[in-house]
PDB file of N, CA and C in Angstrom:
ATOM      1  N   UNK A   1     101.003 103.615 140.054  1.00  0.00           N
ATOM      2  CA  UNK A   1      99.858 103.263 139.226  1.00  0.00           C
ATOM      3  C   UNK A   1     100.369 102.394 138.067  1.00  0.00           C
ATOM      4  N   UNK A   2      99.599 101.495 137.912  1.00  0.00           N
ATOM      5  CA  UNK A   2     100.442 100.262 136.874  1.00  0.00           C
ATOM      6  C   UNK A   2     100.138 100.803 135.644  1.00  0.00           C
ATOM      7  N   UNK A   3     100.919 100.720 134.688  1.00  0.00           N
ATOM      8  CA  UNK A   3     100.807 100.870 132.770  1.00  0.00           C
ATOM      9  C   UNK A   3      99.402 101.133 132.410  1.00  0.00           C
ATOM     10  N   UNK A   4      98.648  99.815 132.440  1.00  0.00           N
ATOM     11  CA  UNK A   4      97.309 100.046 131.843  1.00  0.00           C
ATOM     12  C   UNK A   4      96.449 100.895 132.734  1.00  0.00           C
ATOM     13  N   UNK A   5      96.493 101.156 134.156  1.00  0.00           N
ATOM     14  CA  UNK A   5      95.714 102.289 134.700  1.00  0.00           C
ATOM     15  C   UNK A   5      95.671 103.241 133.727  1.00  0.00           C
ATOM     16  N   UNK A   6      97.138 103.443 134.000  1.00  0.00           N
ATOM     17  CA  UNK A   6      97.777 104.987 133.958  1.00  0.00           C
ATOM     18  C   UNK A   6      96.800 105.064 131.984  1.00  0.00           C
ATOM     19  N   UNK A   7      96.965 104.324 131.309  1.00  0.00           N
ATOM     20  CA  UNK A   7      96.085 104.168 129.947  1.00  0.00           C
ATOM     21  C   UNK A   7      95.066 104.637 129.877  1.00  0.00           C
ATOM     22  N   UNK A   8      94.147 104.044 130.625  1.00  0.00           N
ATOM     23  CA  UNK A   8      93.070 103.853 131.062  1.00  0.00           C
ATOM     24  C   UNK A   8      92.701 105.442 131.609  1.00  0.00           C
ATOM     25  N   UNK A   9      93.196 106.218 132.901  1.00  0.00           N
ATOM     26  CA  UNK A   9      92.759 107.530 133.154  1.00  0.00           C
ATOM     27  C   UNK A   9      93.346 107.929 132.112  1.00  0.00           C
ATOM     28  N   UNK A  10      93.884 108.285 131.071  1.00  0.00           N
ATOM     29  CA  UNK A  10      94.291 109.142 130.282  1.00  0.00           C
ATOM     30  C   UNK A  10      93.458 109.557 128.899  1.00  0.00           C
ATOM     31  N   UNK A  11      92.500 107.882 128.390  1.00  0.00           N
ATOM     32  CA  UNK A  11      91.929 108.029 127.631  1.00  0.00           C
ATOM     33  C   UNK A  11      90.834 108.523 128.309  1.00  0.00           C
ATOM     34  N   UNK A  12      90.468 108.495 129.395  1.00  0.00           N
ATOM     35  CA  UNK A  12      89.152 108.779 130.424  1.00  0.00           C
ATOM     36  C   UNK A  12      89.187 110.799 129.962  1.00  0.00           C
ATOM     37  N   UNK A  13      90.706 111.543 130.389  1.00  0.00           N
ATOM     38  CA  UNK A  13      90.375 112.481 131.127  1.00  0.00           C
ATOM     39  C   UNK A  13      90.331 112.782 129.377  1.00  0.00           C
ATOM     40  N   UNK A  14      90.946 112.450 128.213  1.00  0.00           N
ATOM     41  CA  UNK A  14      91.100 113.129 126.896  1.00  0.00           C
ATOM     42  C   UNK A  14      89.073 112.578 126.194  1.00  0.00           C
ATOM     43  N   UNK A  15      88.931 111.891 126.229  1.00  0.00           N
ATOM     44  CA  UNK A  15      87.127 111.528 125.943  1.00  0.00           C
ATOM     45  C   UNK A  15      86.542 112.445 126.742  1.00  0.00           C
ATOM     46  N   UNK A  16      86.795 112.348 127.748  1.00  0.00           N
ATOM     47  CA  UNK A  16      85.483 112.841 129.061  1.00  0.00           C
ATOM     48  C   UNK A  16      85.676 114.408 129.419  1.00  0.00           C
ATOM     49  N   UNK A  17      87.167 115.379 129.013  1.00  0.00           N
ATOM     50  CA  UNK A  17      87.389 116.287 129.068  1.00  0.00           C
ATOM     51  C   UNK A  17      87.340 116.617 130.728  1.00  0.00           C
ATOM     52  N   UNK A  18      87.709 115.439 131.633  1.00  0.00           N
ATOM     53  CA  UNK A  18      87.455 116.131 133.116  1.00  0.00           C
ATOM     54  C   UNK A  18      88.345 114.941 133.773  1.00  0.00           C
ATOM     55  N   UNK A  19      88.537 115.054 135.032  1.00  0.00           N
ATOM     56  CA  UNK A  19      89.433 113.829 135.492  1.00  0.00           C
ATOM     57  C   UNK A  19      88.154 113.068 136.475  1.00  0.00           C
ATOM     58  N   UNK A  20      88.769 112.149 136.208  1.00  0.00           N
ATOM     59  CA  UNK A  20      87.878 111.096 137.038  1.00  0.00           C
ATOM     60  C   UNK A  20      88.058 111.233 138.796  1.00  0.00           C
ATOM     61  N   UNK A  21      86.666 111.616 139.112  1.00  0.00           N
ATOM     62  CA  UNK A  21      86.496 111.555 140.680  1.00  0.00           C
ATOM     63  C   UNK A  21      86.756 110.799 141.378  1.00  0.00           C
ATOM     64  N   UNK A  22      86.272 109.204 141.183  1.00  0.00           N
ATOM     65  CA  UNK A  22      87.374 107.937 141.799  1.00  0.00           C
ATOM     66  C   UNK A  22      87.270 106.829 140.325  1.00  0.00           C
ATOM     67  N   UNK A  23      88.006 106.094 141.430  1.00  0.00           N
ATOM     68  CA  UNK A  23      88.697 104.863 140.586  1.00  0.00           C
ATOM     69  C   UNK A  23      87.194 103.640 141.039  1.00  0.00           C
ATOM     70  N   UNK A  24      86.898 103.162 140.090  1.00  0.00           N
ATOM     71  CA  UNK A  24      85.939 101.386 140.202  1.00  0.00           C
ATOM     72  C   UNK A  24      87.106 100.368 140.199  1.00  0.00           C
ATOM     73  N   UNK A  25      87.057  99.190 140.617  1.00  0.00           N
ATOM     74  CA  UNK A  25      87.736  97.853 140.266  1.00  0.00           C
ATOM     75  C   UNK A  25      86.443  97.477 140.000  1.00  0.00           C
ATOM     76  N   UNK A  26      86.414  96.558 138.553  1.00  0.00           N
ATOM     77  CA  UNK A  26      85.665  95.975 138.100  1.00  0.00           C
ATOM     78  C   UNK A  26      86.415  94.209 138.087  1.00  0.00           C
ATOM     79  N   UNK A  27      85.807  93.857 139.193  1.00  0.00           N
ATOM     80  CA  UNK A  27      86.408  92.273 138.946  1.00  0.00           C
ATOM     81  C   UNK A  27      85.118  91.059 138.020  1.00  0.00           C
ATOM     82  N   UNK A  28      85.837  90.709 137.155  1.00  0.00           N
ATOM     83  CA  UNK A  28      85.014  89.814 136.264  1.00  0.00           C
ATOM     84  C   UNK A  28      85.878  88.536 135.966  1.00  0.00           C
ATOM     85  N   UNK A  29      85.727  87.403 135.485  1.00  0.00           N
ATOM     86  CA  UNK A  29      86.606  86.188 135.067  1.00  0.00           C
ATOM     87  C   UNK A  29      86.414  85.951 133.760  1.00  0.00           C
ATOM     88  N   UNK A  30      87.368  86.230 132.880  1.00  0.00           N
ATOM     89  CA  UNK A  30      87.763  85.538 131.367  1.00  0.00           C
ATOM     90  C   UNK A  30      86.491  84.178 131.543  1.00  0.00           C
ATOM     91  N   UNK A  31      85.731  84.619 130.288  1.00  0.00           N
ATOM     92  CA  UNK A  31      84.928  83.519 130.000  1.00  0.00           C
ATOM     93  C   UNK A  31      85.751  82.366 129.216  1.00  0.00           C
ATOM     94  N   UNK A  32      85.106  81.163 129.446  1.00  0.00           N
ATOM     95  CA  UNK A  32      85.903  79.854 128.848  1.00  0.00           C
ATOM     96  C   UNK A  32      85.299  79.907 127.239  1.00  0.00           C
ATOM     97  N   UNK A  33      83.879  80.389 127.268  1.00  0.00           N
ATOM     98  CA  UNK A  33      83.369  80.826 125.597  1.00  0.00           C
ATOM     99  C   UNK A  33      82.010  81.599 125.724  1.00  0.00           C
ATOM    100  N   UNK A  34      81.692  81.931 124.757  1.00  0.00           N
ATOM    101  CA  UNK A  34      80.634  82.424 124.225  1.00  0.00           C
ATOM    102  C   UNK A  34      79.892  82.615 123.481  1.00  0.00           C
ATOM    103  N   UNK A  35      78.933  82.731 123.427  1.00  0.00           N
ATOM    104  CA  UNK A  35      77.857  82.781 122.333  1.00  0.00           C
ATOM    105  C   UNK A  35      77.273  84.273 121.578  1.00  0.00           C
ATOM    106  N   UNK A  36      77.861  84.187 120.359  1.00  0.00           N
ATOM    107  CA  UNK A  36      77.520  84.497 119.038  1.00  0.00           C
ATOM    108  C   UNK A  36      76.462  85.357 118.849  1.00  0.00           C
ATOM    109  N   UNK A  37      75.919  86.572 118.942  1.00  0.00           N
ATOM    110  CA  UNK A  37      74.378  87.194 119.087  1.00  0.00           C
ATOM    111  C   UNK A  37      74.255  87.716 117.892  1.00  0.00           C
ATOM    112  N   UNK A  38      75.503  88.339 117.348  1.00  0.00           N
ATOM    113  CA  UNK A  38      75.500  88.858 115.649  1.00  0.00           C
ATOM    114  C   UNK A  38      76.440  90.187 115.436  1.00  0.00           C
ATOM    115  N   UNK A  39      76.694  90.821 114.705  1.00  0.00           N
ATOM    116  CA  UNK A  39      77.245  91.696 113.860  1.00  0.00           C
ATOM    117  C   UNK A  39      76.823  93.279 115.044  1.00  0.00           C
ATOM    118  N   UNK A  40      77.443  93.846 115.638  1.00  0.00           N
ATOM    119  CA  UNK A  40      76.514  94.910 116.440  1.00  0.00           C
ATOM    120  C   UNK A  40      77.116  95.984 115.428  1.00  0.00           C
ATOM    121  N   UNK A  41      75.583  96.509 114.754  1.00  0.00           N
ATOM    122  CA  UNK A  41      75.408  97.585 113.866  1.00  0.00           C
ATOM    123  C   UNK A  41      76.076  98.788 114.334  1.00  0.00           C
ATOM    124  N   UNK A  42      75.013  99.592 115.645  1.00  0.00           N
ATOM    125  CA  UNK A  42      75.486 100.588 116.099  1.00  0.00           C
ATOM    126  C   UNK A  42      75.528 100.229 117.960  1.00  0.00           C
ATOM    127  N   UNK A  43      75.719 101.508 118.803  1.00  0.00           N
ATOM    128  CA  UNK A  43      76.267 101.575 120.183  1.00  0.00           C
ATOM    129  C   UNK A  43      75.848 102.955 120.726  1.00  0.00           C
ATOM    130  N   UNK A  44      74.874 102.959 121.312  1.00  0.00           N
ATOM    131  CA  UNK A  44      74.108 104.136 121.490  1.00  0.00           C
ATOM    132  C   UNK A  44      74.714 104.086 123.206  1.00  0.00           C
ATOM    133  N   UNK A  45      75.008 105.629 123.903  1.00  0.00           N
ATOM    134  CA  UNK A  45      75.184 105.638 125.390  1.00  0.00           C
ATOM    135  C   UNK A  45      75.094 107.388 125.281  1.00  0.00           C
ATOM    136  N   UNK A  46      75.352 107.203 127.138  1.00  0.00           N
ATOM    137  CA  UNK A  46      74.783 108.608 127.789  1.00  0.00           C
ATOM    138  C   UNK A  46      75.944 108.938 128.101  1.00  0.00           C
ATOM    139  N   UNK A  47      76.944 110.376 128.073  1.00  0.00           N
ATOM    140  CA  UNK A  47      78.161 110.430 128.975  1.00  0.00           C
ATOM    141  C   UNK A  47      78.420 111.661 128.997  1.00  0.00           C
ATOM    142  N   UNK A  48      79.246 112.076 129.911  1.00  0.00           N
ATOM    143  CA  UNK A  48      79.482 113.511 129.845  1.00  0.00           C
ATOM    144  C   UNK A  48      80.601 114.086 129.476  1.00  0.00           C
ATOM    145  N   UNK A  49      80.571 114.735 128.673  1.00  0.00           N
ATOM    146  CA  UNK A  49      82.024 115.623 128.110  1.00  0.00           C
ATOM    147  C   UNK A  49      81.626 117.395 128.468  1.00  0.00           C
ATOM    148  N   UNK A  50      82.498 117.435 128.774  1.00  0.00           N
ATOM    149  CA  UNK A  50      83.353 119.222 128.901  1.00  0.00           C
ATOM    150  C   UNK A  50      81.866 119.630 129.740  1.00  0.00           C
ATOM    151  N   UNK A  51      81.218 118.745 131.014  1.00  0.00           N
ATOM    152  CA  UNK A  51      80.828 119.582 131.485  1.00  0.00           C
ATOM    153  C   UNK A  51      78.985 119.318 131.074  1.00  0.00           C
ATOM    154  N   UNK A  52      79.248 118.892 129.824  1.00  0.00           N
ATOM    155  CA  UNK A  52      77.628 118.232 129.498  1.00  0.00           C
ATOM    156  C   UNK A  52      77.265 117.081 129.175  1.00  0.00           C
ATOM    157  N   UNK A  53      76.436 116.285 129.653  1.00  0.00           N
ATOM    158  CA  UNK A  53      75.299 115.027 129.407  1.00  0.00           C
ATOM    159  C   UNK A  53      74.998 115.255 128.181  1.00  0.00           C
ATOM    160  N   UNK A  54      75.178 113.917 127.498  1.00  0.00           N
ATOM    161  CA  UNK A  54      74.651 113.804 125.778  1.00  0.00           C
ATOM    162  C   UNK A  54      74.430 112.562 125.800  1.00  0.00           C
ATOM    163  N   UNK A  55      73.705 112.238 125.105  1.00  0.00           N
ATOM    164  CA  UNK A  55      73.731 110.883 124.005  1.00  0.00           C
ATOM    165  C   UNK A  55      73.973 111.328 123.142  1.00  0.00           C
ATOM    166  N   UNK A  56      75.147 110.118 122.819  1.00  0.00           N
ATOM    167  CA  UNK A  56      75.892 109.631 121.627  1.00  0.00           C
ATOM    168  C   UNK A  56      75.673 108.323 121.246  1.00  0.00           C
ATOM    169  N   UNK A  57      75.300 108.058 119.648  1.00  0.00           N
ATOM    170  CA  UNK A  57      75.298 106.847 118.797  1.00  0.00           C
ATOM    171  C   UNK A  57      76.728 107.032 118.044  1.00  0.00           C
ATOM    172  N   UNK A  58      77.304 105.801 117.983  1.00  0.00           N
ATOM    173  CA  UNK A  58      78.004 105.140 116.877  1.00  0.00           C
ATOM    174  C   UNK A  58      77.504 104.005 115.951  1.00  0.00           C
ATOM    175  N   UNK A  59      77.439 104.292 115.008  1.00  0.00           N
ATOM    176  CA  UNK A  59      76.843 103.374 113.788  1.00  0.00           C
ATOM    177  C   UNK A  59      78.509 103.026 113.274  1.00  0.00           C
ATOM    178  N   UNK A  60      78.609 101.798 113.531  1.00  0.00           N
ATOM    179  CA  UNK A  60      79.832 100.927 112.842  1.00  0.00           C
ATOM    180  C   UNK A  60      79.374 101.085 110.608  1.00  0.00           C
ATOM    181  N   UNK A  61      81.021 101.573 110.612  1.00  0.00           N
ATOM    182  CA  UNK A  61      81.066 100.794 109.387  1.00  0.00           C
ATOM    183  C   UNK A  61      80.634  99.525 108.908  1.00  0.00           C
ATOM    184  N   UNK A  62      80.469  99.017 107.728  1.00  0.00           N
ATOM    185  CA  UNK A  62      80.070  97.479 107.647  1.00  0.00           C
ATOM    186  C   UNK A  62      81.034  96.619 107.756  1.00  0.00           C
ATOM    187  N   UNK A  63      82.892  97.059 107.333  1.00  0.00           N
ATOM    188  CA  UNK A  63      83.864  96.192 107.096  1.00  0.00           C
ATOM    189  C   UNK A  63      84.143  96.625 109.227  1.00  0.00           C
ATOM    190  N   UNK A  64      83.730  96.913 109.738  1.00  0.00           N
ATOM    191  CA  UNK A  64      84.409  97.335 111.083  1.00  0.00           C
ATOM    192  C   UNK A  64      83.548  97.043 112.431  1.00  0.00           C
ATOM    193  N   UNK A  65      82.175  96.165 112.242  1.00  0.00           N
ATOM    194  CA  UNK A  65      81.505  96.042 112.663  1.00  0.00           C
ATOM    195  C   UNK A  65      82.004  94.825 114.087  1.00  0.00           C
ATOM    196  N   UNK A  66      81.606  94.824 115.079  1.00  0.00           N
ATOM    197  CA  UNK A  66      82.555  94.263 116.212  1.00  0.00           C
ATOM    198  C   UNK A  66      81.250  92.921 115.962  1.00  0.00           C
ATOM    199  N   UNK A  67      81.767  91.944 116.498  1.00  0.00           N
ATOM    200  CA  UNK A  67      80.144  91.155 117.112  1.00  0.00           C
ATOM    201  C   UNK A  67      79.950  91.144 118.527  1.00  0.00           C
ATOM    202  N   UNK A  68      78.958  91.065 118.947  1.00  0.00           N
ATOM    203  CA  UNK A  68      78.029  91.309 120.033  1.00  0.00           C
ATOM    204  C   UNK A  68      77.920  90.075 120.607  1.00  0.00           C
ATOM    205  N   UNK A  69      78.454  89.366 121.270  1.00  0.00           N
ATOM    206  CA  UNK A  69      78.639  88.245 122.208  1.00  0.00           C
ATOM    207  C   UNK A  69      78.444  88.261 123.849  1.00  0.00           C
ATOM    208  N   UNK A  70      77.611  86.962 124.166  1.00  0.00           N
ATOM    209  CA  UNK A  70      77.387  86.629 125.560  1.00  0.00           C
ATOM    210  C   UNK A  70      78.026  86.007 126.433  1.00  0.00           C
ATOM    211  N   UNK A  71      78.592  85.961 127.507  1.00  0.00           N
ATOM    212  CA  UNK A  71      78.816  84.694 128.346  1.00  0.00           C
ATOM    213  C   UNK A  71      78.113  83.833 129.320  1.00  0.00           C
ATOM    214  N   UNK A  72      78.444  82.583 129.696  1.00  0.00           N
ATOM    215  CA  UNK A  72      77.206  81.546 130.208  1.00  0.00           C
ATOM    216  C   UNK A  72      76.599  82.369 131.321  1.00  0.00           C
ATOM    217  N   UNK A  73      77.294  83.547 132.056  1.00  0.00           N
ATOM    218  CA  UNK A  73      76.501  84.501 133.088  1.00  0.00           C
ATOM    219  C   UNK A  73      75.794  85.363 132.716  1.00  0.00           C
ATOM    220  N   UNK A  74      75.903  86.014 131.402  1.00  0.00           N
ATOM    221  CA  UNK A  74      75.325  87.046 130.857  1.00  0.00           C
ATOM    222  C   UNK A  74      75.954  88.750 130.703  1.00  0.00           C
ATOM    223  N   UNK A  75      77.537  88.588 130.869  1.00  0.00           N
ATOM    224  CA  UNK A  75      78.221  89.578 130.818  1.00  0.00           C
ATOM    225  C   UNK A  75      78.071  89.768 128.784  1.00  0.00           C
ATOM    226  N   UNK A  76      78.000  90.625 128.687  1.00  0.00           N
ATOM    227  CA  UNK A  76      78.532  91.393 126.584  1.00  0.00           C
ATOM    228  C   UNK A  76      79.860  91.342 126.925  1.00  0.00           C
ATOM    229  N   UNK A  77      79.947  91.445 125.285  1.00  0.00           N
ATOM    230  CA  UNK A  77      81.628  91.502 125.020  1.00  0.00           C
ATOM    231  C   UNK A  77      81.370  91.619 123.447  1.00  0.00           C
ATOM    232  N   UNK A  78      81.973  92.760 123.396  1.00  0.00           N
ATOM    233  CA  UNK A  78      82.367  92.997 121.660  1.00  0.00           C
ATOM    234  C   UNK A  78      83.715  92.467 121.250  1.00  0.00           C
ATOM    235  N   UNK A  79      83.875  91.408 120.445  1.00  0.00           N
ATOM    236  CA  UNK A  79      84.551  90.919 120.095  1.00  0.00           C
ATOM    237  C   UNK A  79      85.065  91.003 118.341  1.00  0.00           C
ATOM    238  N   UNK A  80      86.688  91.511 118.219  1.00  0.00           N
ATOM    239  CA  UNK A  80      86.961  91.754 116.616  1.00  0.00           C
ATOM    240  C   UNK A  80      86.876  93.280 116.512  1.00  0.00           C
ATOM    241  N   UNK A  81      86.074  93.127 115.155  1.00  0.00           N
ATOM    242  CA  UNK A  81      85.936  94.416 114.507  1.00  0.00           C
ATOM    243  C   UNK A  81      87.072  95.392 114.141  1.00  0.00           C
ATOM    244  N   UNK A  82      87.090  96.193 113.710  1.00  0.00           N
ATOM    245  CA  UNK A  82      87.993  96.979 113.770  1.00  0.00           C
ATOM    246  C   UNK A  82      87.739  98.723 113.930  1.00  0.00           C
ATOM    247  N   UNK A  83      88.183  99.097 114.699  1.00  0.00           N
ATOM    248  CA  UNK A  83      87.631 100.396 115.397  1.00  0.00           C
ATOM    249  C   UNK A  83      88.868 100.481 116.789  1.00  0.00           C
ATOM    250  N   UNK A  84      88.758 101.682 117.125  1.00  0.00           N
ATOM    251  CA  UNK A  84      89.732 102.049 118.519  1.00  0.00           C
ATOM    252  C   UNK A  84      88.668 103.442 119.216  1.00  0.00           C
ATOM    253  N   UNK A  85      88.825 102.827 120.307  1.00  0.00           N
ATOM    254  CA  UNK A  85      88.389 104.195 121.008  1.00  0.00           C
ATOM    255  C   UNK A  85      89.614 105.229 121.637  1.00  0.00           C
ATOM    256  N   UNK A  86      88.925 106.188 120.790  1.00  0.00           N
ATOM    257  CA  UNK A  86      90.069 108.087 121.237  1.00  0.00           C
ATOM    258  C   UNK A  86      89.378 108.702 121.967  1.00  0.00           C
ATOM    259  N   UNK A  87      90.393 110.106 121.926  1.00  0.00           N
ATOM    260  CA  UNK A  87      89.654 111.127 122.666  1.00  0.00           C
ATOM    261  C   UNK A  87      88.479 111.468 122.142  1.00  0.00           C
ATOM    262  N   UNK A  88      88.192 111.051 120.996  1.00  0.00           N
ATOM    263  CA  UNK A  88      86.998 111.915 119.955  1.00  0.00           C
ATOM    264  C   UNK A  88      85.719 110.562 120.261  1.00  0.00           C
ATOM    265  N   UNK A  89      86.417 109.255 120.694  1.00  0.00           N
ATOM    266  CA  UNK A  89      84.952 108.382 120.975  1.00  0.00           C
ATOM    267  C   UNK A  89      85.484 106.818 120.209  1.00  0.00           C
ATOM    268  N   UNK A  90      84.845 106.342 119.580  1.00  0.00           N
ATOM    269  CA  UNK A  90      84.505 105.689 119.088  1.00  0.00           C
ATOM    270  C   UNK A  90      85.100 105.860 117.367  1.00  0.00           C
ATOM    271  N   UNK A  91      86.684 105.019 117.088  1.00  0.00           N
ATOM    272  CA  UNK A  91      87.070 105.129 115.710  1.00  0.00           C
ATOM    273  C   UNK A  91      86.968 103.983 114.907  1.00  0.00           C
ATOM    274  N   UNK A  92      86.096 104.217 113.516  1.00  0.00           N
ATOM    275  CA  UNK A  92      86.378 102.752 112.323  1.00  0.00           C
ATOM    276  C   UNK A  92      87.599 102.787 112.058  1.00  0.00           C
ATOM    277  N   UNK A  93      87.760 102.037 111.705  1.00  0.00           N
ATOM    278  CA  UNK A  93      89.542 101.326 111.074  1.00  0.00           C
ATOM    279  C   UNK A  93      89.034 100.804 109.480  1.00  0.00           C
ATOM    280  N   UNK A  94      89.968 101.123 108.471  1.00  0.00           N
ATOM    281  CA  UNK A  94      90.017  99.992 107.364  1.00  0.00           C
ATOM    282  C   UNK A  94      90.853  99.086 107.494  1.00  0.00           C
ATOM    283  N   UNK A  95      91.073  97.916 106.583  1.00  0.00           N
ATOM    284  CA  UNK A  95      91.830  97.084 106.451  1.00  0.00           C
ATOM    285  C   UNK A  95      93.238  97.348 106.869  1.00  0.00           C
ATOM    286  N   UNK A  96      93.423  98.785 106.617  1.00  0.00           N
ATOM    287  CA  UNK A  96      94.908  99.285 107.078  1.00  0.00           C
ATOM    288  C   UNK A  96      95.029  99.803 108.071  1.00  0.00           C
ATOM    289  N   UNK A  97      94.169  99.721 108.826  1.00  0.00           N
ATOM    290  CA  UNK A  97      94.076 100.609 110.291  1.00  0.00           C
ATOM    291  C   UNK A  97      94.153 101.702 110.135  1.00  0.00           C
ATOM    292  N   UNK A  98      94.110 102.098 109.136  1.00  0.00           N
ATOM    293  CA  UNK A  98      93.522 103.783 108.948  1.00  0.00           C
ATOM    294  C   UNK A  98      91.698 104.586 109.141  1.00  0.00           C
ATOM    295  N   UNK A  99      91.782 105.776 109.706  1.00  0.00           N
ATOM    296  CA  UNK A  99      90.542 105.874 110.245  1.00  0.00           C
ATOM    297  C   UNK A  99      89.896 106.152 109.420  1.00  0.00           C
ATOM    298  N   UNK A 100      88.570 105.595 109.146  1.00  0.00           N
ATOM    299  CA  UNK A 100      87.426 106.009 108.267  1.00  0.00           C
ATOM    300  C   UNK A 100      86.533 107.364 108.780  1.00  0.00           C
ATOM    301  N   UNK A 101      86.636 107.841 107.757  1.00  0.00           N
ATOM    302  CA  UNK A 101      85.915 109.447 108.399  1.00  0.00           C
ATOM    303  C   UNK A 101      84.430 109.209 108.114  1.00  0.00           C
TER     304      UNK A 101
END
């Protein structure tokens, strides 16, 4: 299993609290550019941890806010910001890459 898999299921089974049933290949092509939609405030989704279905919102900080960009096909892409996703979800960053609580 190559480096970033192996990344990839690990942040899966520590977020999701379960191991992943199979594997997707998601094939897509590096856009040449994109267009600009704005500042994405928050990031609302459905997912399951330890066993239960929730919705979860993340409301971005203002200094950590990603932008919300298109490509000429219509794939998103959050681009910037500063934030990391953990086991806990969705993290702000300050200027120092330290996490904002």
């Amino acid at each position: 299993m190559k480096a970033s898999l192996k990344k990839a299921y690990k942040l899966y089974e520590d977020f999701r609290e379960s191991t992943p049933k199979k594997l997707h290949r998601v094939i897509f092509r590096k856009p040449k550019s994109l267009m600009a939609m704005g500042h994405l405030r928050a990031v609302s989704y459905d997912t399951t941890r330890g066993g239960k279905t929730e919705l979860y919102k993340h409301t971005f900080a203002p200094g950590s806010r990603p932008i919300l960009c298109a490509s000429e096909d219509g794939w998103l892409f959050l681009v910037g910001g500063r934030y990391e996703v953990t086991e806990r979800g969705i993290v702000d960053l300050d200027g120092q890459d330290r996490e904002i609580e």
